[in-house]
PDB file of N, CA and C in Angstrom:
ATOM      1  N   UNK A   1     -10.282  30.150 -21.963  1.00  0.00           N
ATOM      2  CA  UNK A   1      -9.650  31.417 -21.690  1.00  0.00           C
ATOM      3  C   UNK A   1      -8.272  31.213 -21.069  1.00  0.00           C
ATOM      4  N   UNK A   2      -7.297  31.272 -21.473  1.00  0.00           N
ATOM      5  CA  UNK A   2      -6.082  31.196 -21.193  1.00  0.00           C
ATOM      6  C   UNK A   2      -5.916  30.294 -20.820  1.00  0.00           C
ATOM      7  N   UNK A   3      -6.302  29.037 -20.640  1.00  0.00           N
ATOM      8  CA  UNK A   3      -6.074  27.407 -19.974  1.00  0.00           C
ATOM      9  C   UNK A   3      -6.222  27.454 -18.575  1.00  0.00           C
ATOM     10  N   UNK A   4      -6.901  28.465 -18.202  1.00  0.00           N
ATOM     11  CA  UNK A   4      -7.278  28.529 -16.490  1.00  0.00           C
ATOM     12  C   UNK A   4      -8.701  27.688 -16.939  1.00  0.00           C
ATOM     13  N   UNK A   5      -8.785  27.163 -15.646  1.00  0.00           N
ATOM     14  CA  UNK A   5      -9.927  25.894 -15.516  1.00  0.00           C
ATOM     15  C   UNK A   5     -11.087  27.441 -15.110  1.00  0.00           C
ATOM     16  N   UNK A   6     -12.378  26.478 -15.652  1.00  0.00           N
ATOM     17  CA  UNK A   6     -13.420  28.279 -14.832  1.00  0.00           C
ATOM     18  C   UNK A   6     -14.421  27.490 -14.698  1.00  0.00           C
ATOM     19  N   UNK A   7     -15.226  27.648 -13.255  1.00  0.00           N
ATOM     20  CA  UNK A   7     -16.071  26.966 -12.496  1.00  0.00           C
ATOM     21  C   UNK A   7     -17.474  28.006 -13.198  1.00  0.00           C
ATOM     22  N   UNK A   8     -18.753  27.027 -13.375  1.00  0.00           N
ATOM     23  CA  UNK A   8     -19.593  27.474 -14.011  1.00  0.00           C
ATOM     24  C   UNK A   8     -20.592  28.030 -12.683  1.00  0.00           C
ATOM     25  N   UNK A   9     -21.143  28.598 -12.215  1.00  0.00           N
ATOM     26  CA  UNK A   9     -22.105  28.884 -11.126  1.00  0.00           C
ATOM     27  C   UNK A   9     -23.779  29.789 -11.470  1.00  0.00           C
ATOM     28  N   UNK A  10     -24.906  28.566 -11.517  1.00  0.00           N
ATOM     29  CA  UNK A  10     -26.005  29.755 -10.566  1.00  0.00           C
ATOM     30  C   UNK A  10     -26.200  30.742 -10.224  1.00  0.00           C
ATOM     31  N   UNK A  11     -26.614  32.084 -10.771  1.00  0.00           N
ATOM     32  CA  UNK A  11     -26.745  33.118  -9.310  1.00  0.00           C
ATOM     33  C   UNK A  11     -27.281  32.619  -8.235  1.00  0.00           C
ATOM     34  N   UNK A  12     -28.093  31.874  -7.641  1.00  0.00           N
ATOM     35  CA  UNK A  12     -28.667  31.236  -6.225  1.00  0.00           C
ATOM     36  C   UNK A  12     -27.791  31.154  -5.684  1.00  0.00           C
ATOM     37  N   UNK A  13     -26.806  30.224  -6.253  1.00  0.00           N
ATOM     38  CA  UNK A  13     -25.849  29.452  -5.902  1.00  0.00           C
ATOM     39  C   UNK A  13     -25.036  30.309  -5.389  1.00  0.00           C
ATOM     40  N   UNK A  14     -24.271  31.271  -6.274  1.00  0.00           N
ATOM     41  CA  UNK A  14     -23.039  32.160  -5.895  1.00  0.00           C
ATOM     42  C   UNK A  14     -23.863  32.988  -4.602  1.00  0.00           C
ATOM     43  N   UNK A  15     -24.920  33.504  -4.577  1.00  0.00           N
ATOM     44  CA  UNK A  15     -25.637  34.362  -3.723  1.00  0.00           C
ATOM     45  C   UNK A  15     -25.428  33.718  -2.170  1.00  0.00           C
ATOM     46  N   UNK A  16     -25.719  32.036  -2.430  1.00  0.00           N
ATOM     47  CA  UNK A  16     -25.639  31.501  -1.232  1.00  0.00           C
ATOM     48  C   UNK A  16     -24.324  30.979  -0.404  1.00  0.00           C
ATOM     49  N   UNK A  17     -23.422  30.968  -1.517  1.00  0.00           N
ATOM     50  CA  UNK A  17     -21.866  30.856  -1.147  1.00  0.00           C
ATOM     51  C   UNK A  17     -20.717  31.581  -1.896  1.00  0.00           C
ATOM     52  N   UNK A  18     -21.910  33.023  -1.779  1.00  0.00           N
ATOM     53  CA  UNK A  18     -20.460  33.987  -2.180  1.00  0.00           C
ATOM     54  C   UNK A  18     -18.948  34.326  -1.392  1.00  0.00           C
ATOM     55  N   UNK A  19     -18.925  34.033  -0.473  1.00  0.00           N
ATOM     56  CA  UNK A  19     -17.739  33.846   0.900  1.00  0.00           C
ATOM     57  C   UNK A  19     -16.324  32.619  -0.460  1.00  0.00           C
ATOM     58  N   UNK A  20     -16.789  31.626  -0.388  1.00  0.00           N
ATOM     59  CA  UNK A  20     -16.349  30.650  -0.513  1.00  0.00           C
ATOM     60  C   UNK A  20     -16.065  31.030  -2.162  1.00  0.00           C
ATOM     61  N   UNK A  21     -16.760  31.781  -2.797  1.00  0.00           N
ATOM     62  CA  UNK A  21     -16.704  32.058  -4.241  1.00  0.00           C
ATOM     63  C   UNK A  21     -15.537  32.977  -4.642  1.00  0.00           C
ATOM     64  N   UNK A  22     -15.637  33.695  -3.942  1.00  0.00           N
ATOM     65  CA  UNK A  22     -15.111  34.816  -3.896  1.00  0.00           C
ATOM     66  C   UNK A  22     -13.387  34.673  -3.230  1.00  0.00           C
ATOM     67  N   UNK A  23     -13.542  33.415  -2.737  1.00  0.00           N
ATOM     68  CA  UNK A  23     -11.793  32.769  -2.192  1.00  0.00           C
ATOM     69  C   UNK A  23     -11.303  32.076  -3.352  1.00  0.00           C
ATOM     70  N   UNK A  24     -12.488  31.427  -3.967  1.00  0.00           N
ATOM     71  CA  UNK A  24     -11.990  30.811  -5.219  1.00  0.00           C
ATOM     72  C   UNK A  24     -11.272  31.664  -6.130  1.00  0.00           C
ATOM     73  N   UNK A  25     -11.749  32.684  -6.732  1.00  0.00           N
ATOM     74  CA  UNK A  25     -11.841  34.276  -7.702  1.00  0.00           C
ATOM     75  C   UNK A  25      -9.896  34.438  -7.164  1.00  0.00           C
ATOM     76  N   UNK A  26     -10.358  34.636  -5.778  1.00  0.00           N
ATOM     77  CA  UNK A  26      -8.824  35.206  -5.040  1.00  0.00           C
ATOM     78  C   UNK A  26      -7.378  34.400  -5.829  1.00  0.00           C
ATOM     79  N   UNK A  27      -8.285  33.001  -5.625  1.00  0.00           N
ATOM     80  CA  UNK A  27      -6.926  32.274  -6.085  1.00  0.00           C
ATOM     81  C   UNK A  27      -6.582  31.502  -7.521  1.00  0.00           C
ATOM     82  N   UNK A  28      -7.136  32.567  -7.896  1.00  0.00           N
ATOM     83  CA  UNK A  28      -6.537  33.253  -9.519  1.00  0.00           C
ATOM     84  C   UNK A  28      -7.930  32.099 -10.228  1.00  0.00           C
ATOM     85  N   UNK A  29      -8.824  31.382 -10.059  1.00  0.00           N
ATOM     86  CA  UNK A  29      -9.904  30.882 -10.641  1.00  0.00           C
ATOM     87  C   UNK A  29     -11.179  32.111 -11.666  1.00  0.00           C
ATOM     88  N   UNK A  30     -11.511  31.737 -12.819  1.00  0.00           N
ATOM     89  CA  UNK A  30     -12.373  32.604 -13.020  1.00  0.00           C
ATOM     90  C   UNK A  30     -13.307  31.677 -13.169  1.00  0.00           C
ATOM     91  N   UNK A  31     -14.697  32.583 -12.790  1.00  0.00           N
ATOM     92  CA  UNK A  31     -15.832  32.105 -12.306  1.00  0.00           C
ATOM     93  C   UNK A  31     -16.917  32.104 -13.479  1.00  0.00           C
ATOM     94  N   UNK A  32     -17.937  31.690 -14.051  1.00  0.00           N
ATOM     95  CA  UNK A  32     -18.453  32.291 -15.150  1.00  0.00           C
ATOM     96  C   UNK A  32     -19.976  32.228 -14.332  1.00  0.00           C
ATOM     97  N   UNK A  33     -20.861  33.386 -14.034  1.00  0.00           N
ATOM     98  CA  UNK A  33     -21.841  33.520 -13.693  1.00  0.00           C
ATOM     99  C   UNK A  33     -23.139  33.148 -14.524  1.00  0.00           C
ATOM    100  N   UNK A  34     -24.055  32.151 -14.169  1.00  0.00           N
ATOM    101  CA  UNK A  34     -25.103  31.805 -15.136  1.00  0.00           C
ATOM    102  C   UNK A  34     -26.896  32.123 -14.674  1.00  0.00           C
ATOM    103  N   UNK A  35     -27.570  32.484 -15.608  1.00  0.00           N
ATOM    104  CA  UNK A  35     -28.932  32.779 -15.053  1.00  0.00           C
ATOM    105  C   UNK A  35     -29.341  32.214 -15.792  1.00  0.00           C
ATOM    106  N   UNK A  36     -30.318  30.733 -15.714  1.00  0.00           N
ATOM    107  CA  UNK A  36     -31.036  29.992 -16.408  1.00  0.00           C
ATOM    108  C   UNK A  36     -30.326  29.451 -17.165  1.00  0.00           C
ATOM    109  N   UNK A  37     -28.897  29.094 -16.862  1.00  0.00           N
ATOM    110  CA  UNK A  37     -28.014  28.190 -17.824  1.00  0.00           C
ATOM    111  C   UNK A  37     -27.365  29.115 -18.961  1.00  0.00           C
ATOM    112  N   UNK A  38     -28.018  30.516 -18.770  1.00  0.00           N
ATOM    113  CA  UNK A  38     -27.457  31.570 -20.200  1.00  0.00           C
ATOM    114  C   UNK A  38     -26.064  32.312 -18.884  1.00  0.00           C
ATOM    115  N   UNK A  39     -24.946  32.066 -19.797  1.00  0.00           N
ATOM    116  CA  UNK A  39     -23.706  33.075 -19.185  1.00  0.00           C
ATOM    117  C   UNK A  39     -23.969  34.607 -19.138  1.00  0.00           C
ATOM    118  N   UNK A  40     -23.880  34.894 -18.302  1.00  0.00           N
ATOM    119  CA  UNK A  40     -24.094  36.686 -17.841  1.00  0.00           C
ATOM    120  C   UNK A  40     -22.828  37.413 -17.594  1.00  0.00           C
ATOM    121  N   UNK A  41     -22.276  36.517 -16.642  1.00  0.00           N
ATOM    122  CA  UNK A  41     -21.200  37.699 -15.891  1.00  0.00           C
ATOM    123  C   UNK A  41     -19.872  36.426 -15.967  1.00  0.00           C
ATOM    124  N   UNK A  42     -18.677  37.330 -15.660  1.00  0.00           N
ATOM    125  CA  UNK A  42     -17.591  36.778 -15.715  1.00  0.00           C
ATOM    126  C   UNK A  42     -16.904  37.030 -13.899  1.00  0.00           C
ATOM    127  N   UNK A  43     -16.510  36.397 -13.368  1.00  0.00           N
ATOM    128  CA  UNK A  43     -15.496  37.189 -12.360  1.00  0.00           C
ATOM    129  C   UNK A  43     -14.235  36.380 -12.420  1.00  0.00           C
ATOM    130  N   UNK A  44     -13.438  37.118 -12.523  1.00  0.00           N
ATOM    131  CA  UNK A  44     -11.729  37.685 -12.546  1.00  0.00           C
ATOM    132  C   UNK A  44     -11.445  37.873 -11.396  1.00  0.00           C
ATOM    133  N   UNK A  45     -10.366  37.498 -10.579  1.00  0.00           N
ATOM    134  CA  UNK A  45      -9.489  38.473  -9.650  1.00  0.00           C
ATOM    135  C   UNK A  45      -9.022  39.949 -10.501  1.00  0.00           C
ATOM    136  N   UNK A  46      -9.236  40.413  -9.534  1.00  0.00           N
ATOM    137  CA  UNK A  46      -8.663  42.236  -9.642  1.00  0.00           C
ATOM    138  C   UNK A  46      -7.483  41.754 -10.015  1.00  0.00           C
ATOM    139  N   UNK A  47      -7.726  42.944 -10.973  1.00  0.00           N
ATOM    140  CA  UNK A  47      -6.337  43.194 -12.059  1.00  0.00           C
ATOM    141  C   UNK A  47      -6.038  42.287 -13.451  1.00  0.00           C
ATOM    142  N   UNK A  48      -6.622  41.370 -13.378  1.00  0.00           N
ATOM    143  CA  UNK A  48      -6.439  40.011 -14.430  1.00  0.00           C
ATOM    144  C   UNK A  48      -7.332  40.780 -15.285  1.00  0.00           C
ATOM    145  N   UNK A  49      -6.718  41.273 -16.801  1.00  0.00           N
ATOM    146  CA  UNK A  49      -7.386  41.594 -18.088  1.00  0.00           C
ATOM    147  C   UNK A  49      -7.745  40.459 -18.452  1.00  0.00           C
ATOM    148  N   UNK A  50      -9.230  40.198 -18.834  1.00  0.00           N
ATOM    149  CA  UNK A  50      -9.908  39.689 -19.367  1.00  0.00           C
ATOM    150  C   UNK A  50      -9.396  40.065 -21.283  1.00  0.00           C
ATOM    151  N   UNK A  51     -10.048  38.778 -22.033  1.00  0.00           N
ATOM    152  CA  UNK A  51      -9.320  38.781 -23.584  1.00  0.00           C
ATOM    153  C   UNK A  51     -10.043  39.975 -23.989  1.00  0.00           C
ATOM    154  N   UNK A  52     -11.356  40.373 -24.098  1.00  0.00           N
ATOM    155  CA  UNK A  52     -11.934  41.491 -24.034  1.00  0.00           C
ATOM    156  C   UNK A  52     -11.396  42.624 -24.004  1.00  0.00           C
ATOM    157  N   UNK A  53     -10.469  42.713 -22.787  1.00  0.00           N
ATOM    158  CA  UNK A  53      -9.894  43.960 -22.304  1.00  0.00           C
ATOM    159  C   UNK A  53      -8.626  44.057 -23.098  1.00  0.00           C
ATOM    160  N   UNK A  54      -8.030  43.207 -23.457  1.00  0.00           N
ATOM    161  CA  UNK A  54      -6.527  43.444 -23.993  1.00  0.00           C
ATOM    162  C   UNK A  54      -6.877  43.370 -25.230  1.00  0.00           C
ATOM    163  N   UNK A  55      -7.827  42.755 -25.813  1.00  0.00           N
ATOM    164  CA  UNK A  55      -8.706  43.447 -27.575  1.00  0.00           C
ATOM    165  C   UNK A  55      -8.332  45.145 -27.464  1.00  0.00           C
ATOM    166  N   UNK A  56      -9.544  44.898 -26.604  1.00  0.00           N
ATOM    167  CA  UNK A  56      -9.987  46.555 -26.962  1.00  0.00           C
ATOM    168  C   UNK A  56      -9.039  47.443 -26.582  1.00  0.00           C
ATOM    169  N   UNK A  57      -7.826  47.284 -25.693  1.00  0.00           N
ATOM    170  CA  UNK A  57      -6.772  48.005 -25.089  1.00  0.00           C
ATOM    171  C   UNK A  57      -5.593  48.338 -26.515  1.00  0.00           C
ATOM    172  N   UNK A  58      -5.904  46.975 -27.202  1.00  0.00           N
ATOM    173  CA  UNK A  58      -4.275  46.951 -28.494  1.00  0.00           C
ATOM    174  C   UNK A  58      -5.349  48.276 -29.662  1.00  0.00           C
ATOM    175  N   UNK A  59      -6.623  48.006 -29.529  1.00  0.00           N
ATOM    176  CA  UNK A  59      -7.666  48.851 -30.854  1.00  0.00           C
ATOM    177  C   UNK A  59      -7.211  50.261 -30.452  1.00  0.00           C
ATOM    178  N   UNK A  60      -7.454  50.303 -28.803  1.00  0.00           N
ATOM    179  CA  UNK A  60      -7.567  52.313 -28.421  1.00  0.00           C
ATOM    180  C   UNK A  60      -5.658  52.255 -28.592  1.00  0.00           C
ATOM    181  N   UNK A  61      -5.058  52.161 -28.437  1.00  0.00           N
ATOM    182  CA  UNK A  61      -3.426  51.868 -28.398  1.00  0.00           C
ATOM    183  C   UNK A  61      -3.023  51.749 -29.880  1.00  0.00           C
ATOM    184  N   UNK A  62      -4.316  51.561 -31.066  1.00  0.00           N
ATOM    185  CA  UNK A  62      -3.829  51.551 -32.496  1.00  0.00           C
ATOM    186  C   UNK A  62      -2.644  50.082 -32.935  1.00  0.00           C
ATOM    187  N   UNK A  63      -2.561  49.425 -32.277  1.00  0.00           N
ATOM    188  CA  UNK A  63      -1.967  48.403 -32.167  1.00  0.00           C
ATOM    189  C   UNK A  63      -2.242  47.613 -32.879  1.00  0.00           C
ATOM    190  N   UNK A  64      -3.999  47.476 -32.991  1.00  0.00           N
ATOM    191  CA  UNK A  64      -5.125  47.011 -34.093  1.00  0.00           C
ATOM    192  C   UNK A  64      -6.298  47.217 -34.188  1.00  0.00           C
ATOM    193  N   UNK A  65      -6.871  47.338 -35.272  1.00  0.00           N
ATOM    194  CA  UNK A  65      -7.954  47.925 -35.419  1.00  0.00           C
ATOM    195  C   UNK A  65      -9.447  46.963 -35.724  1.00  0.00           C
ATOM    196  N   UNK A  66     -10.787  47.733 -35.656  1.00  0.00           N
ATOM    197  CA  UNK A  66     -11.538  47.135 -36.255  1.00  0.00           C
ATOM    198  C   UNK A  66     -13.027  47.946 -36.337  1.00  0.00           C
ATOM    199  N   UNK A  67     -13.527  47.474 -37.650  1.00  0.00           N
ATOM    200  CA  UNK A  67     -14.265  48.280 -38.071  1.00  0.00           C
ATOM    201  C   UNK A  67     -16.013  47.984 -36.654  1.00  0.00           C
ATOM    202  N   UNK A  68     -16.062  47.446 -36.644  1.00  0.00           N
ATOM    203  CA  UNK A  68     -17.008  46.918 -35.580  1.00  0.00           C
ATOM    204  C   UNK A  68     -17.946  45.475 -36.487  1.00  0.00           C
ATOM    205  N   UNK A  69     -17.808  45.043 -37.623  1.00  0.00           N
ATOM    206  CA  UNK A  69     -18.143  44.060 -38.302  1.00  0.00           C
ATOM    207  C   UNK A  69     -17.175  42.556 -38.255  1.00  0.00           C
ATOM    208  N   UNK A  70     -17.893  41.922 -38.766  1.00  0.00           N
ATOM    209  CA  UNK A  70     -16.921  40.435 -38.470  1.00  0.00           C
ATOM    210  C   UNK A  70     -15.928  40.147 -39.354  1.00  0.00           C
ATOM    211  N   UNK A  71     -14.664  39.868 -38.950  1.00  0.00           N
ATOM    212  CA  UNK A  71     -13.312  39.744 -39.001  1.00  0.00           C
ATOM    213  C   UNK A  71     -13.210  39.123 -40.548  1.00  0.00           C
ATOM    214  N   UNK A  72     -12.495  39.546 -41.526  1.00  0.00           N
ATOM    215  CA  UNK A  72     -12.670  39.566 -42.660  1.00  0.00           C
ATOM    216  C   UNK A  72     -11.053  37.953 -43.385  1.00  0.00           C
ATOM    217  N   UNK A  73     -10.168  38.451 -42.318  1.00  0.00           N
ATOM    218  CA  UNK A  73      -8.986  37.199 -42.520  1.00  0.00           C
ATOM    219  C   UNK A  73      -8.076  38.482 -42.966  1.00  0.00           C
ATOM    220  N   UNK A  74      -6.486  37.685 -43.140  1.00  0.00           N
ATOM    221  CA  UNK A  74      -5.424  39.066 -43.660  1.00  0.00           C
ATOM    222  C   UNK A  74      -5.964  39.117 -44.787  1.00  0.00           C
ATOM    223  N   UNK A  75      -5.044  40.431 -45.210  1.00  0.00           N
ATOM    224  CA  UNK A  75      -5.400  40.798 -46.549  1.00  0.00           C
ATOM    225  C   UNK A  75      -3.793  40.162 -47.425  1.00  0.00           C
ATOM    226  N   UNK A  76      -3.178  40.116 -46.875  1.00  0.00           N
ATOM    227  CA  UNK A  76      -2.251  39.116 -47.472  1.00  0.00           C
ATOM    228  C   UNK A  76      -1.383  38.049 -46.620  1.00  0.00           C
ATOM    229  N   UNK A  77      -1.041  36.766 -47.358  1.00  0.00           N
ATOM    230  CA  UNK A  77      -1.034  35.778 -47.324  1.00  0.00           C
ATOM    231  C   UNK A  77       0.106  35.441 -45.998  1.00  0.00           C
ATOM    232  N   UNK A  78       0.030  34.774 -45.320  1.00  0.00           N
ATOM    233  CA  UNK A  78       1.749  34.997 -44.112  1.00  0.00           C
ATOM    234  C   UNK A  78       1.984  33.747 -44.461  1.00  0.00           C
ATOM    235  N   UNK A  79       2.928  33.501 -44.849  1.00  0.00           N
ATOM    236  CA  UNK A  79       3.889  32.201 -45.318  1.00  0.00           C
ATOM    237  C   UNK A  79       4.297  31.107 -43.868  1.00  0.00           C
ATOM    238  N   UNK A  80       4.484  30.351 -44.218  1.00  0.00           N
ATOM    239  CA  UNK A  80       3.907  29.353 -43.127  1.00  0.00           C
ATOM    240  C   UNK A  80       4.684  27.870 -43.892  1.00  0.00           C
ATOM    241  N   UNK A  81       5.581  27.158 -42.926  1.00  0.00           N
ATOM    242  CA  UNK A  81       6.407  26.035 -43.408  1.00  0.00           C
ATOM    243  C   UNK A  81       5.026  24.666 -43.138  1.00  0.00           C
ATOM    244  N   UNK A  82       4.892  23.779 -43.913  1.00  0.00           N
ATOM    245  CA  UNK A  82       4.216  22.551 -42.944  1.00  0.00           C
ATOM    246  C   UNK A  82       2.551  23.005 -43.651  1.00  0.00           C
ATOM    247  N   UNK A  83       1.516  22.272 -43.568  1.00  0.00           N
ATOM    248  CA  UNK A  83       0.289  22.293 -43.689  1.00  0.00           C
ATOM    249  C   UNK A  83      -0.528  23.284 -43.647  1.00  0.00           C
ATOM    250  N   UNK A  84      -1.635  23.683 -44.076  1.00  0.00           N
ATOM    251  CA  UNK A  84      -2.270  24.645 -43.420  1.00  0.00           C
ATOM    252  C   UNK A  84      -3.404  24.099 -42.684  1.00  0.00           C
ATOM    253  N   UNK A  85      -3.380  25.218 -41.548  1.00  0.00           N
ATOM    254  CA  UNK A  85      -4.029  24.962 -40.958  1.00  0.00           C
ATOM    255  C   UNK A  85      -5.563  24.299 -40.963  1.00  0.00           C
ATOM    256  N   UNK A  86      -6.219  24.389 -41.965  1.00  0.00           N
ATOM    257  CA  UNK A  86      -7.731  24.230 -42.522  1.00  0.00           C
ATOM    258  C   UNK A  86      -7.379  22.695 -43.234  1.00  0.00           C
ATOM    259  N   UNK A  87      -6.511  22.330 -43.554  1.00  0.00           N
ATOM    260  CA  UNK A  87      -5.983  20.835 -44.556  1.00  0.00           C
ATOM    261  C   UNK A  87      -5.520  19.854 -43.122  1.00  0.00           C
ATOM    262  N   UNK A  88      -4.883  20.429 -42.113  1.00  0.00           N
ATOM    263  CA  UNK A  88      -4.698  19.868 -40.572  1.00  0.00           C
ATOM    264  C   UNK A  88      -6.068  19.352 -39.905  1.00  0.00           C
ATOM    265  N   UNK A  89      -7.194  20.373 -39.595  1.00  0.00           N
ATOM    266  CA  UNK A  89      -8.349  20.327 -39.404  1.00  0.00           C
ATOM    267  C   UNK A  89      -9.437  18.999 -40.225  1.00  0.00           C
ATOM    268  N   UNK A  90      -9.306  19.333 -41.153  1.00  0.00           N
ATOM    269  CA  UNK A  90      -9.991  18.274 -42.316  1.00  0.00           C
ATOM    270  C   UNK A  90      -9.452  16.435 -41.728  1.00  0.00           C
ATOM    271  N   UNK A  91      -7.961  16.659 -42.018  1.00  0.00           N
ATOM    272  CA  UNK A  91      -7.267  15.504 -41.651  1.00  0.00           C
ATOM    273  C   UNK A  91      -7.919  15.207 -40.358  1.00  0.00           C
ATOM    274  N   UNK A  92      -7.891  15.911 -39.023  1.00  0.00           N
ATOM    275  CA  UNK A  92      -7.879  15.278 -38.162  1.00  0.00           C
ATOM    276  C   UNK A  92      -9.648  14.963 -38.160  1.00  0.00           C
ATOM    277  N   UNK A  93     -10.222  15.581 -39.087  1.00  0.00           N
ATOM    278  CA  UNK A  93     -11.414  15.172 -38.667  1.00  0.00           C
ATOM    279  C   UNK A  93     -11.871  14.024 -39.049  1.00  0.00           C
ATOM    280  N   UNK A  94     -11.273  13.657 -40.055  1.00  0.00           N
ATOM    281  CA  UNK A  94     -11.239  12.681 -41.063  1.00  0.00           C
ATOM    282  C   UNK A  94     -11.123  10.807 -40.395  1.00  0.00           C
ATOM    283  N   UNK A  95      -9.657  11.216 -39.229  1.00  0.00           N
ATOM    284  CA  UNK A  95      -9.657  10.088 -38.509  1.00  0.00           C
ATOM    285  C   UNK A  95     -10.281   9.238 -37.340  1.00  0.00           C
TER     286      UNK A  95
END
């Protein structure tokens, strides 16, 4: 998520050193909350849009849209100097 580092935590855990968690959060860290190793919750410092939020902010703003189904690719082609991306991928997997 944006190249911010994000500390994985326990609920026990956060429950038992929410003080100290919650200084982390402050100083711009996001936290990813876990119950049984499954991710639940996210915490953000106040005010930091989550990718979520600036999705759904550009959809209500008409900026972009989506039908609520999975992402289909453009409908036409965007020109692009150098490799594509999927022939880059292959290569590097290759080595």
């Amino acid at each position: 998520m944006e190249g911010v580092s994000m500390i994985r935590v326990g609920i026990r855990d956060l429950k038992e050193h929410l003080s100290r968690y919650l200084e982390t959060v402050k100083s711009g860290q996001k936290i990813i909350v876990t119950d049984r190793k499954k991710e639940v919750a996210v915490l953000v410092p106040y005010g930091m849009e989550t990718d979520e939020e600036k999705v759904l902010r550009s959809v209500q703003q008409g900026v972009a849209y989506w039908t609520g189904g999975k992402p289909e690719g453009a409908l036409r082609l965007i020109a692009s100097r150098g490799k594509r991306v999927s022939d880059a991928v292959l290569e590097d997997r290759s080595e």
